[in-house]
C-alpha atoms as a PDB file:
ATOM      1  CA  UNK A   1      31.968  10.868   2.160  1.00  0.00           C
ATOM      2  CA  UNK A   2      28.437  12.712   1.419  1.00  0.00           C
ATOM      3  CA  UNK A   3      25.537  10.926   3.251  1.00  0.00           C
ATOM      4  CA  UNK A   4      22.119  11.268   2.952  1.00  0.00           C
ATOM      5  CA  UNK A   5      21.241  11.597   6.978  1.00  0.00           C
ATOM      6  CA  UNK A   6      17.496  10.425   7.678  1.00  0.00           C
ATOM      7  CA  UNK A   7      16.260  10.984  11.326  1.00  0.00           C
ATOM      8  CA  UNK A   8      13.929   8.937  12.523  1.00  0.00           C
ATOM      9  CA  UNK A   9      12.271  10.051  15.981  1.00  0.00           C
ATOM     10  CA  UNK A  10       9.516   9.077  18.381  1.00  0.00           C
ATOM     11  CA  UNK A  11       7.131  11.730  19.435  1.00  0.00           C
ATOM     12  CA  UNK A  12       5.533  11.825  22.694  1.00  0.00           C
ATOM     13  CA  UNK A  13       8.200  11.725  25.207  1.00  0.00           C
ATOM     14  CA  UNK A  14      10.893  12.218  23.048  1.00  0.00           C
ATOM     15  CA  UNK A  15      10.370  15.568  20.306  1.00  0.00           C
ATOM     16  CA  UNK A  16       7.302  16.316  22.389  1.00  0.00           C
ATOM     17  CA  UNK A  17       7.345  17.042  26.062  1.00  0.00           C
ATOM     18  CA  UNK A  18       5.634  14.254  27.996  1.00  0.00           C
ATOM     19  CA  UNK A  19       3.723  16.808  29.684  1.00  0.00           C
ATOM     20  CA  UNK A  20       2.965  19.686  27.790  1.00  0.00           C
ATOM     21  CA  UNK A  21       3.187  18.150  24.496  1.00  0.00           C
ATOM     22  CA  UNK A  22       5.724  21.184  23.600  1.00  0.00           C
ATOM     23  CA  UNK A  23       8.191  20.958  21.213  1.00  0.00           C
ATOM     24  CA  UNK A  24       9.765  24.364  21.389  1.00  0.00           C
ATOM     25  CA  UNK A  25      13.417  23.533  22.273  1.00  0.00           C
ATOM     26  CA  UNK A  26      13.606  21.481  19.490  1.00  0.00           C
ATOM     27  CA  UNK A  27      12.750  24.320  17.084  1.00  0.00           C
ATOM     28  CA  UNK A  28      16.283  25.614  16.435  1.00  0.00           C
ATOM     29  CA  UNK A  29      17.739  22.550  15.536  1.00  0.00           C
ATOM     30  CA  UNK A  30      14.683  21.359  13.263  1.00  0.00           C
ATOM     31  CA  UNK A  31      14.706  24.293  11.156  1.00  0.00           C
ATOM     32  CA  UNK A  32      18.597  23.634  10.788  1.00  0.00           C
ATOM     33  CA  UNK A  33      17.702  20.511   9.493  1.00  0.00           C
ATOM     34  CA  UNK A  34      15.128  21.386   7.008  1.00  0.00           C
ATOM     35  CA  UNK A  35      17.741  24.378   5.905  1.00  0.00           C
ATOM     36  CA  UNK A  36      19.596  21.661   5.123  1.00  0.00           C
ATOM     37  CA  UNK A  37      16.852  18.921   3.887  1.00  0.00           C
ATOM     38  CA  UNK A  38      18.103  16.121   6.503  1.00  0.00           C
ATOM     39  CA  UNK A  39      14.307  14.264   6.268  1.00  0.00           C
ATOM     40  CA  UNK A  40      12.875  14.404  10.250  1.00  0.00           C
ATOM     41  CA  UNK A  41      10.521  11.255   9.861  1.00  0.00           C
ATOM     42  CA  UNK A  42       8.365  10.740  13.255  1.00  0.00           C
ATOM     43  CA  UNK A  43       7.534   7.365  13.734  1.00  0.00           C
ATOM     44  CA  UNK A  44       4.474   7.583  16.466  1.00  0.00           C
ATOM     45  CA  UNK A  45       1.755   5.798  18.412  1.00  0.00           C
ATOM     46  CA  UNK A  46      -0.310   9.299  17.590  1.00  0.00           C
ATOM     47  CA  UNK A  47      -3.040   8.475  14.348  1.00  0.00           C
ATOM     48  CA  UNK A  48      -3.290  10.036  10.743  1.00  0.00           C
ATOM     49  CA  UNK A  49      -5.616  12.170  12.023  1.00  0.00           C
ATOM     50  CA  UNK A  50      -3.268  13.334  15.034  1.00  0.00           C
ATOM     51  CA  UNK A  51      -0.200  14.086  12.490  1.00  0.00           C
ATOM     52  CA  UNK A  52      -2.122  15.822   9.885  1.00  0.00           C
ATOM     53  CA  UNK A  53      -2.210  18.882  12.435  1.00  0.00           C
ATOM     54  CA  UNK A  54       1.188  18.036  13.914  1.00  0.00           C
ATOM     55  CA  UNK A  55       3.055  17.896  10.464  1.00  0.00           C
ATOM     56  CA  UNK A  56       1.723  21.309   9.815  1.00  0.00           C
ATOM     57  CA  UNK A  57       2.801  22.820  13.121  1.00  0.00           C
ATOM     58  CA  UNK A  58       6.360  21.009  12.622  1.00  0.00           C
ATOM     59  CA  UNK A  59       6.256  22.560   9.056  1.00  0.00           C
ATOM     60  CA  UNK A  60       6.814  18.708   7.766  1.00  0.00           C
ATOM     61  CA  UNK A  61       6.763  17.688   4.107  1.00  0.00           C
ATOM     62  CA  UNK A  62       8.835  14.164   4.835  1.00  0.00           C
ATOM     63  CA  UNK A  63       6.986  10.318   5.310  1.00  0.00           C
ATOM     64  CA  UNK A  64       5.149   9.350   8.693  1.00  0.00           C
ATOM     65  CA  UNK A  65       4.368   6.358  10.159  1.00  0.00           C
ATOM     66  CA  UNK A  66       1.664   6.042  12.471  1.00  0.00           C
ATOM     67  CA  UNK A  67      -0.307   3.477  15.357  1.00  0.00           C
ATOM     68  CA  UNK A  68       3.392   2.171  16.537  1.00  0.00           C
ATOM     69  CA  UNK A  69       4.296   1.117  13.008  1.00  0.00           C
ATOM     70  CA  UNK A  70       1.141  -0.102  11.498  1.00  0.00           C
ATOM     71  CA  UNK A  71       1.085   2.014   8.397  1.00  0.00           C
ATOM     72  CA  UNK A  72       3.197   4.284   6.714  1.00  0.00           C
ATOM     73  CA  UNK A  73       2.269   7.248   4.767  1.00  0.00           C
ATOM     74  CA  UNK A  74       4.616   8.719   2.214  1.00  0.00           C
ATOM     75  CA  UNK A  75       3.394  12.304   0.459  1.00  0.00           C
ATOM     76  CA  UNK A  76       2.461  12.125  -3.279  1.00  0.00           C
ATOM     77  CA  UNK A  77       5.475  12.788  -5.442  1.00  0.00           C
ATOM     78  CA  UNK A  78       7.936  12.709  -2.383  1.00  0.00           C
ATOM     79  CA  UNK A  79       9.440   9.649  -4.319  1.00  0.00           C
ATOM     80  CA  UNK A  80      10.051   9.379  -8.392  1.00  0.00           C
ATOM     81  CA  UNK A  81       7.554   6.595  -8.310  1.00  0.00           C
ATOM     82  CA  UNK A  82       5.327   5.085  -6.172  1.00  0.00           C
ATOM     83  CA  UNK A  83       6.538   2.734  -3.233  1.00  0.00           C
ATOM     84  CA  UNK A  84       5.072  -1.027  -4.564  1.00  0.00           C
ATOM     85  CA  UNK A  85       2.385  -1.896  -2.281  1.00  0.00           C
ATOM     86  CA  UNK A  86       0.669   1.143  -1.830  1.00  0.00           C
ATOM     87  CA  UNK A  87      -2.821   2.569  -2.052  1.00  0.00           C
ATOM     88  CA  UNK A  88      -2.708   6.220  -2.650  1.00  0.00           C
ATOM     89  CA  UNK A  89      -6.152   8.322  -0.672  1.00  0.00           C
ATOM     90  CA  UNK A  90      -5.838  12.077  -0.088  1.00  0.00           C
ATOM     91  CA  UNK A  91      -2.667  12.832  -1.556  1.00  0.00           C
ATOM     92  CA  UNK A  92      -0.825  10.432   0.362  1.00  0.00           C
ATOM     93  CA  UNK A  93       0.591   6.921  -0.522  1.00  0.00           C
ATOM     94  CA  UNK A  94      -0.290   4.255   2.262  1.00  0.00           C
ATOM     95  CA  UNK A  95       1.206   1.046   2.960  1.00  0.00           C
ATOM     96  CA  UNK A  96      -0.722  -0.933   5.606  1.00  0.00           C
ATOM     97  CA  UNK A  97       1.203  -3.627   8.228  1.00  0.00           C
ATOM     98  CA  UNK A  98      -1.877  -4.583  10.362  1.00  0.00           C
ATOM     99  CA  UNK A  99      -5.320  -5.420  10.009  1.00  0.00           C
ATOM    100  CA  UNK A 100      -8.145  -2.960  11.103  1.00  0.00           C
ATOM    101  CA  UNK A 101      -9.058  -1.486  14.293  1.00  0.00           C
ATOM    102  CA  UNK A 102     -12.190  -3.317  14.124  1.00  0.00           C
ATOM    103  CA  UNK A 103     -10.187  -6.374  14.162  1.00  0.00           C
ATOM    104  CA  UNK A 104      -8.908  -5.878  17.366  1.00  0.00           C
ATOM    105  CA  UNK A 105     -11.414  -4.326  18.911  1.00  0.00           C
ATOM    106  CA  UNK A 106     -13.363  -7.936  17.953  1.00  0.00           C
ATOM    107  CA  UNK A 107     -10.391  -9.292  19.681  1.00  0.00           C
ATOM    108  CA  UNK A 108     -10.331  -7.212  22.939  1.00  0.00           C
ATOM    109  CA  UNK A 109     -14.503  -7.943  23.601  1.00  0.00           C
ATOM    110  CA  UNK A 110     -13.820 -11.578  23.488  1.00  0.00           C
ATOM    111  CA  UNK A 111     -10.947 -11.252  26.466  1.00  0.00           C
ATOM    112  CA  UNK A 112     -13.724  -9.410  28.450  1.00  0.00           C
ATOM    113  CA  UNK A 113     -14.656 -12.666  29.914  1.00  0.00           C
ATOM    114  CA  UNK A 114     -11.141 -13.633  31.560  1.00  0.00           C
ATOM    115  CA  UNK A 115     -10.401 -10.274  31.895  1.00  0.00           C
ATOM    116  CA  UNK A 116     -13.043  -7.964  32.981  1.00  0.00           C
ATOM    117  CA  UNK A 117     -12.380  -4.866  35.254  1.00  0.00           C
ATOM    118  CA  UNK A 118      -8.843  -4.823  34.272  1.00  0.00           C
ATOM    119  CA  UNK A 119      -8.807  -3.248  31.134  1.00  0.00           C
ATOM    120  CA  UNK A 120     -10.098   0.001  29.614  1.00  0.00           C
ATOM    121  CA  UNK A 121      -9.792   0.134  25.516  1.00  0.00           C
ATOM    122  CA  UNK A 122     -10.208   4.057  23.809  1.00  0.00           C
ATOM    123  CA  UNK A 123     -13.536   2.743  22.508  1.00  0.00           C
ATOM    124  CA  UNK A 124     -14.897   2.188  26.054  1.00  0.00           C
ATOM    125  CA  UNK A 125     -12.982   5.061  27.413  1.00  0.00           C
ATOM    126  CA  UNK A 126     -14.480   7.238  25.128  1.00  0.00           C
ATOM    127  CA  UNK A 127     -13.483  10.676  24.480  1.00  0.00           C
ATOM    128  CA  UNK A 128     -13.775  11.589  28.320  1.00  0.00           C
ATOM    129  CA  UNK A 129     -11.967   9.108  29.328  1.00  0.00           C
ATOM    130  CA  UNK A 130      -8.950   9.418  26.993  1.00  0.00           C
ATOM    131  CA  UNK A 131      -8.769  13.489  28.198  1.00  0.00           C
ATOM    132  CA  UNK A 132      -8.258  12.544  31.758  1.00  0.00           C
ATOM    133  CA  UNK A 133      -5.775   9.931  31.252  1.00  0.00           C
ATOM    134  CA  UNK A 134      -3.462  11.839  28.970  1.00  0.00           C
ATOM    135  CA  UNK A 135      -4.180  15.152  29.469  1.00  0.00           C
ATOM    136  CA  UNK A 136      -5.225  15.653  25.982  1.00  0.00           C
ATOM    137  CA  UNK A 137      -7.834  18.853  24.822  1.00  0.00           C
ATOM    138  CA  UNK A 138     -11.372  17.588  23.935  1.00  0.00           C
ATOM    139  CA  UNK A 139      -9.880  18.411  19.529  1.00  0.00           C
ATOM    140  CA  UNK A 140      -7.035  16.328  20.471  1.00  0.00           C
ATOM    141  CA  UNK A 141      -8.510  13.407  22.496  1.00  0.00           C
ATOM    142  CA  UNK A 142     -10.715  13.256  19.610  1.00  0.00           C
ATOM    143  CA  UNK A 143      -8.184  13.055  17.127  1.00  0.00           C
ATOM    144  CA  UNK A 144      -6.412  10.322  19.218  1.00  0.00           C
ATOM    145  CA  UNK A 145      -9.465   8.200  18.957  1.00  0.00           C
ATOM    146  CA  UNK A 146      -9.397   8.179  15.142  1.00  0.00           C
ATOM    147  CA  UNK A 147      -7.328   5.076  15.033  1.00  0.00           C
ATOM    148  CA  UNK A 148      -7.212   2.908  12.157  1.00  0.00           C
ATOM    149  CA  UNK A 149      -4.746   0.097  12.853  1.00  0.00           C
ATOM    150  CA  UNK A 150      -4.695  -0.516  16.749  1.00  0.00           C
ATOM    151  CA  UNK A 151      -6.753  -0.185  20.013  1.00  0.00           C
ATOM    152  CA  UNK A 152      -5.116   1.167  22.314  1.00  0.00           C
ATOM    153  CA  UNK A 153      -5.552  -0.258  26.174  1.00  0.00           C
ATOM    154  CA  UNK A 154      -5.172   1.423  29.887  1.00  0.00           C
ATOM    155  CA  UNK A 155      -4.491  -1.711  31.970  1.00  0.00           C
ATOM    156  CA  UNK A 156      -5.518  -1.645  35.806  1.00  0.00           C
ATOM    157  CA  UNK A 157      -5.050  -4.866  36.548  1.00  0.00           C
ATOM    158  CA  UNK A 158      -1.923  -6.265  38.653  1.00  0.00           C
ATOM    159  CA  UNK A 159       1.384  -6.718  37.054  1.00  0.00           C
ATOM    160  CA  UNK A 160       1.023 -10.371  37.455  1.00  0.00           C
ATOM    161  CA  UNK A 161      -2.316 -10.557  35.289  1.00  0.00           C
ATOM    162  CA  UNK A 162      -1.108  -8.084  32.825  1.00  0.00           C
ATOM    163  CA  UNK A 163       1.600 -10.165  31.273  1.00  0.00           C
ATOM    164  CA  UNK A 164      -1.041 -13.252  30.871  1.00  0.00           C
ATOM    165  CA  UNK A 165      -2.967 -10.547  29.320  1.00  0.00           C
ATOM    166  CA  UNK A 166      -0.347  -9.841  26.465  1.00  0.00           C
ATOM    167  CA  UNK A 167       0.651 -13.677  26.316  1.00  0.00           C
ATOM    168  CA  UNK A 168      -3.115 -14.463  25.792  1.00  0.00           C
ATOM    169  CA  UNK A 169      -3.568 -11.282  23.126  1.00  0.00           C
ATOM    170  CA  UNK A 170      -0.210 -12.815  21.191  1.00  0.00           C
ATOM    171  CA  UNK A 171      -1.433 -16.105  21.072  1.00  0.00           C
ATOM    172  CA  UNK A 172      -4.718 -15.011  19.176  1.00  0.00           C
ATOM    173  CA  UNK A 173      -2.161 -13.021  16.499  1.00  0.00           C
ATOM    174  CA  UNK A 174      -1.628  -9.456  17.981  1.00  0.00           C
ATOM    175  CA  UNK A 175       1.626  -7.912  18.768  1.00  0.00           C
ATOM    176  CA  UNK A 176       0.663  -6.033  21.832  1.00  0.00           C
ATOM    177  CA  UNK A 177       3.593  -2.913  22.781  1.00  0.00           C
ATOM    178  CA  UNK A 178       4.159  -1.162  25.798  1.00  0.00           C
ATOM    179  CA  UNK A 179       4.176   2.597  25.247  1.00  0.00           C
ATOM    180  CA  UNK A 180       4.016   5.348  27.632  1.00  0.00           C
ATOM    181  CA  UNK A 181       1.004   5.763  28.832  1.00  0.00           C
ATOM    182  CA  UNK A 182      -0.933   2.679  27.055  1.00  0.00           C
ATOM    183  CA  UNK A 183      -0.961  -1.052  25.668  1.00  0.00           C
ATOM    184  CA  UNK A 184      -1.455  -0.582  22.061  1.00  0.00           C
ATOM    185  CA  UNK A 185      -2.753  -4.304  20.702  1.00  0.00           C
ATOM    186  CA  UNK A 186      -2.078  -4.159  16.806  1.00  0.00           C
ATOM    187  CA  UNK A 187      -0.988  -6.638  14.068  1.00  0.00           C
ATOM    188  CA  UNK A 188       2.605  -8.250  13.067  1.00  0.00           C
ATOM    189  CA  UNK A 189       4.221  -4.375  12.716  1.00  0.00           C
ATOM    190  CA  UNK A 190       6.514  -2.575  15.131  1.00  0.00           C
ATOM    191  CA  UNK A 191       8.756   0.739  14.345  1.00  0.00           C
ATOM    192  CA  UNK A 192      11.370  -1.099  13.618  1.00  0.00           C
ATOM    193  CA  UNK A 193       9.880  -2.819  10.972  1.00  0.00           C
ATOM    194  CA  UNK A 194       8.255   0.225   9.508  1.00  0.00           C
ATOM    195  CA  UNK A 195      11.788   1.924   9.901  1.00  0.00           C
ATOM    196  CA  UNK A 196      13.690  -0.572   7.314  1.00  0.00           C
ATOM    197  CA  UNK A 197      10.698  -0.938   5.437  1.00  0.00           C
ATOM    198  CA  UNK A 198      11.057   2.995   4.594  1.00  0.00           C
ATOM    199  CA  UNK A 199      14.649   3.084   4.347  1.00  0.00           C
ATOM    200  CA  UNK A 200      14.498   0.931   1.665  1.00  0.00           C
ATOM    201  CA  UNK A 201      12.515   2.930  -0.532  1.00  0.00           C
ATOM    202  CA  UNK A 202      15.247   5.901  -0.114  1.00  0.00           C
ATOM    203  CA  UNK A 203      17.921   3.879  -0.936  1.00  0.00           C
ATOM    204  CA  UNK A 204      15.528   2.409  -4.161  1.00  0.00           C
ATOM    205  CA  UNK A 205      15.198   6.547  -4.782  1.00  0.00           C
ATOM    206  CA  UNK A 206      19.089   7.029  -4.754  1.00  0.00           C
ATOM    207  CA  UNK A 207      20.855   3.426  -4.725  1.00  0.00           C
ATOM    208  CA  UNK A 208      24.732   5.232  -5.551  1.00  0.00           C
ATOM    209  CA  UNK A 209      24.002   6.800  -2.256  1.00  0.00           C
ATOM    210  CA  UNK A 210      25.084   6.272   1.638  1.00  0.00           C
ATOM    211  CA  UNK A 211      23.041   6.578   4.435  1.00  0.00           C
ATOM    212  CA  UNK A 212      23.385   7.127   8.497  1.00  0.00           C
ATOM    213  CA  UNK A 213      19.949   6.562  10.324  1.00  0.00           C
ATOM    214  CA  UNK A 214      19.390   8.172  13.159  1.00  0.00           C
ATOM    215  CA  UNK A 215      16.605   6.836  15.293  1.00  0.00           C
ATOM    216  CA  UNK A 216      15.477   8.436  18.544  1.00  0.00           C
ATOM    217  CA  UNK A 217      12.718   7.583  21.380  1.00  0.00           C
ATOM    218  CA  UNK A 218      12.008   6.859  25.330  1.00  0.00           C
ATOM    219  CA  UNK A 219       9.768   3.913  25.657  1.00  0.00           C
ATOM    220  CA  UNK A 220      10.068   0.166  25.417  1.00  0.00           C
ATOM    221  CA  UNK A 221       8.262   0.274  22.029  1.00  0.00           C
ATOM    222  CA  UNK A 222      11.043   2.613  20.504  1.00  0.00           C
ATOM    223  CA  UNK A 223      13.786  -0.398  20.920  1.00  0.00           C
ATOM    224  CA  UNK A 224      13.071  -1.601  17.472  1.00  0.00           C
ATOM    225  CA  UNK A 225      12.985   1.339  15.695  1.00  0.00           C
ATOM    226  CA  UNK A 226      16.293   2.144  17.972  1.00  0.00           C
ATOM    227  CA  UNK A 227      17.579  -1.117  16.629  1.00  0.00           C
ATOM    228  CA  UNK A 228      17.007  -0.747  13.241  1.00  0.00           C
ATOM    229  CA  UNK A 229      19.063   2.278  12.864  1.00  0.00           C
ATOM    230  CA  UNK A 230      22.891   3.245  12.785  1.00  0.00           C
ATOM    231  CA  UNK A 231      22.480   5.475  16.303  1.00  0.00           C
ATOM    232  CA  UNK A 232      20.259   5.296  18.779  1.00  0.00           C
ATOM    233  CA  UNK A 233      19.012   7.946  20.916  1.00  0.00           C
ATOM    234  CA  UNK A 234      17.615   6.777  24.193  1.00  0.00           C
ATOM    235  CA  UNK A 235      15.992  10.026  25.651  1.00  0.00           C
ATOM    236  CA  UNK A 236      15.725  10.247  29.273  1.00  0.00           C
ATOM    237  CA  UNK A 237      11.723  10.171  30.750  1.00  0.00           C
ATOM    238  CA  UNK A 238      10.604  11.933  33.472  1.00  0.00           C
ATOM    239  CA  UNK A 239       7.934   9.129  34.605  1.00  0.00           C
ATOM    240  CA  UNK A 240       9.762   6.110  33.757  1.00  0.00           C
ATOM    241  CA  UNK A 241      13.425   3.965  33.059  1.00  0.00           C
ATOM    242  CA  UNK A 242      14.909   4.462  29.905  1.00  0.00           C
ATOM    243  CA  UNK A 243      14.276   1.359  27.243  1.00  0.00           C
ATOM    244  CA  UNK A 244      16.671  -1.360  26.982  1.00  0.00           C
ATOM    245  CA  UNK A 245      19.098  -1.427  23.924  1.00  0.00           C
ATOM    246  CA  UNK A 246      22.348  -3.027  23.519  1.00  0.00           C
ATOM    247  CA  UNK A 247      22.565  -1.199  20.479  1.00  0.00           C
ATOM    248  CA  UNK A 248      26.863  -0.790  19.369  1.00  0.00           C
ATOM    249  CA  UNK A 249      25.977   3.257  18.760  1.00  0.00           C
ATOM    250  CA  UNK A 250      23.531   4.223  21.745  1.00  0.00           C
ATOM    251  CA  UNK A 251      23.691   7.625  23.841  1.00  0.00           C
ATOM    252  CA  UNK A 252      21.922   8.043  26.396  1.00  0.00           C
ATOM    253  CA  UNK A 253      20.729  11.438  27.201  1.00  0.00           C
ATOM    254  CA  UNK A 254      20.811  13.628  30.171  1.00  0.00           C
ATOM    255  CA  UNK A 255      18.123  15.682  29.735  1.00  0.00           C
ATOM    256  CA  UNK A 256      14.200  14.672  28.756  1.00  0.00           C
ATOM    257  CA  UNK A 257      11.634  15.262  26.331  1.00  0.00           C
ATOM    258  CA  UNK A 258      12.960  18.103  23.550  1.00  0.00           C
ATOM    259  CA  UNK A 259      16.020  19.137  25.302  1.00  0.00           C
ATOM    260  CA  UNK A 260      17.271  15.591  25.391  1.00  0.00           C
ATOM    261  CA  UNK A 261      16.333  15.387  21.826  1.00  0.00           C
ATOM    262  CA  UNK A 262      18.017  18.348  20.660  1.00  0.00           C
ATOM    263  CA  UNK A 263      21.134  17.144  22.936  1.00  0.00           C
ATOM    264  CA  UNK A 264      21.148  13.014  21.501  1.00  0.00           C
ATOM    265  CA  UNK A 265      20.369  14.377  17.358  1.00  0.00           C
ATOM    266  CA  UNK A 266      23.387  16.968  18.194  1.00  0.00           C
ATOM    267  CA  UNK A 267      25.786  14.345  19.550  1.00  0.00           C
ATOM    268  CA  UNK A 268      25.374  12.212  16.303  1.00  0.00           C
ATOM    269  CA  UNK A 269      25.467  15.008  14.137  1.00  0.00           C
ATOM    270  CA  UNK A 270      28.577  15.796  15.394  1.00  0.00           C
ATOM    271  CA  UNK A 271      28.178  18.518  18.306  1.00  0.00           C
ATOM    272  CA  UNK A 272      30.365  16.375  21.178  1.00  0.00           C
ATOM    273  CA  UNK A 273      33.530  17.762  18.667  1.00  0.00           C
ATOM    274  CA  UNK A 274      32.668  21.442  18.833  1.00  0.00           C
ATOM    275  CA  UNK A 275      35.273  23.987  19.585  1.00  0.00           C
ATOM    276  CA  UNK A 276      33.801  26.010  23.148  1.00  0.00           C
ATOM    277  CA  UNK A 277      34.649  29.288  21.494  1.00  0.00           C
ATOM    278  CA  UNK A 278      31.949  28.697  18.475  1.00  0.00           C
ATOM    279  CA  UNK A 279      28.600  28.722  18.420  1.00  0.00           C
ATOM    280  CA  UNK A 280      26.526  25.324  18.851  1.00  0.00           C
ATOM    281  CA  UNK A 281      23.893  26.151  15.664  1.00  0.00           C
ATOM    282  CA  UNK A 282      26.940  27.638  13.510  1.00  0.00           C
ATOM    283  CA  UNK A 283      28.701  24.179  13.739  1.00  0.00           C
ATOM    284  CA  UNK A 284      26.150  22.176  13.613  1.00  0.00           C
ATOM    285  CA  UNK A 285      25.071  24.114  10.012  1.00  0.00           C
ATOM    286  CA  UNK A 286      28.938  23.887   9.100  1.00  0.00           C
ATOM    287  CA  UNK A 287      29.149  19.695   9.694  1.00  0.00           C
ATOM    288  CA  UNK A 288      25.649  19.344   8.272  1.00  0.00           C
ATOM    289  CA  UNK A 289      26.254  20.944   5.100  1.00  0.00           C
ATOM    290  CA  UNK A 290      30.020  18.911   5.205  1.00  0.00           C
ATOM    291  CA  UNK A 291      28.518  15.688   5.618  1.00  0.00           C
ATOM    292  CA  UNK A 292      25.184  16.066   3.861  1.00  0.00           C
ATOM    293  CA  UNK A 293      26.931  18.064   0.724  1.00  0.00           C
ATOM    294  CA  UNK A 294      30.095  17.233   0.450  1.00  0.00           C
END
């Protein structure tokens, strides 16, 4: 049966080196997919202002979701009309989960008293501060402090005191998920959510059609998104355990960062079948275009 094949992936970690930020492996088997216009939807702590210079370097025309699913921007015209619920700014169609950074940056001040010294928000941090802990170029630090949903939060506290932290954060309404380098406190959203949320409106756009979601990621606040797909593609990290799924359709890669990536998308798409004598791109192409085509 022809399926419309929607990959939904996590960024840092996961299509982008933990380290370097590089997604050059991955390059092959993206610009198979766009030959073949399988949508490559990155679903992303990273902000607007982040993916606006990552979408061109990926060459990406598909949806986005941003701040660990607190919005969701869809390009204007992608769909026939426009998603209910959105506000359209800047060419792109917006539909908001959470409240305001300012909200939770309120929120955070007020936990100063119980927990002072053992937390560091990106608005005390500052654009220094966010370089050295991530590694990040002064442009780039800069763009990840352009949040507009969340505040993100380096806890240095004890293990102990950081889970009274979250507990104390949820009480007061956040939803407070563990990525891979940060907290990020932020309102009733999570990938997941944003995840079915957009599926929805591609099955509205072509209703006589099947789907197979593929979602992929490497840190506890990927195992939503994970769930909320057909597959799930745990990617391996180099600086911590892979997230917990009990997912039916889970594979766990070998490899990290792009190269497990390229290895979990592959396996889905079909690569664990391929005859040694042919080429890995060739077949790939060949059961894309069968499956996606007809």
């Amino acid at each position: 049966m022809t399926q419309n094949v929607l990959i939904f992936t996590d960024l840092d970690g996961s299509l982008l080196d933990h380290f370097s930020y590089s997604f050059s492996q991955a390059k092959p088997l993206l610009a198979l997919l766009k030959e073949v216009a399988v949508p490559v939807i990155p679903v992303t702590s990273k902000t607007r202002a982040e993916l606006a210079i990552l979408r061109c370097e990926l060459d990406s025309h598909d949806p986005f979701v941003v701040e660990n699913g607190a919005a969701v921007f869809i390009p204007e015209n992608y769909f026939s009309a426009p998603p209910p619920g959105c506000v359209l700014a800047n060419g792109l169609y917006c539909y908001q989960f959470s409240e305001s950074r300012e909200h939770w940056i309120a929120l955070l001040a007020l936990q100063e008293t119980q927990f002072g010294g053992e937390f560091e928000t990106f608005t005390s941090m500052g654009k220094e501060g966010i370089k050295a802990s991530t590694g990040l170029s002064e442009t780039a630090a800069h763009m990840a402090n352009q949040r507009e949903f969340s505040e993100p939060v380096r806890w240095i506290g004890s293990d102990e005191r950081k889970q009274l932290f979250i507990h104390t954060l949820t009480q007061r309404g956040a939803t407070v998920l563990q990525g891979g380098r940060f907290l990020h406190v932020t309102g009733a959203c999570n990938k997941g959510k944003a995840l079915q949320w957009l599926f929805e409106q591609y099955r509205c756009e072509a209703p006589a059609s099947s789907f197979l979601t593929i979602a992929a990621g490497d840190s506890d606040n990927d195992v939503d998104m994970l769930n909320a797909a057909d597959c799930a593609v745990v990617i391996r990290s180099p600086v911590h355990e892979p997230p917990k799924t009990e997912h039916p359709h889970i594979f766990l890669t070998r490899e990290t960062g792009p190269q497990g990536w390229v290895e979990g998308v592959s396996w889905f798409l079909g690569a664990a079948d391929r005859p040694a004598t042919m080429d890995s791109t060739e077949y790939l192409r060949k059961k894309l275009r069968s499956l996606c085509h007809g």
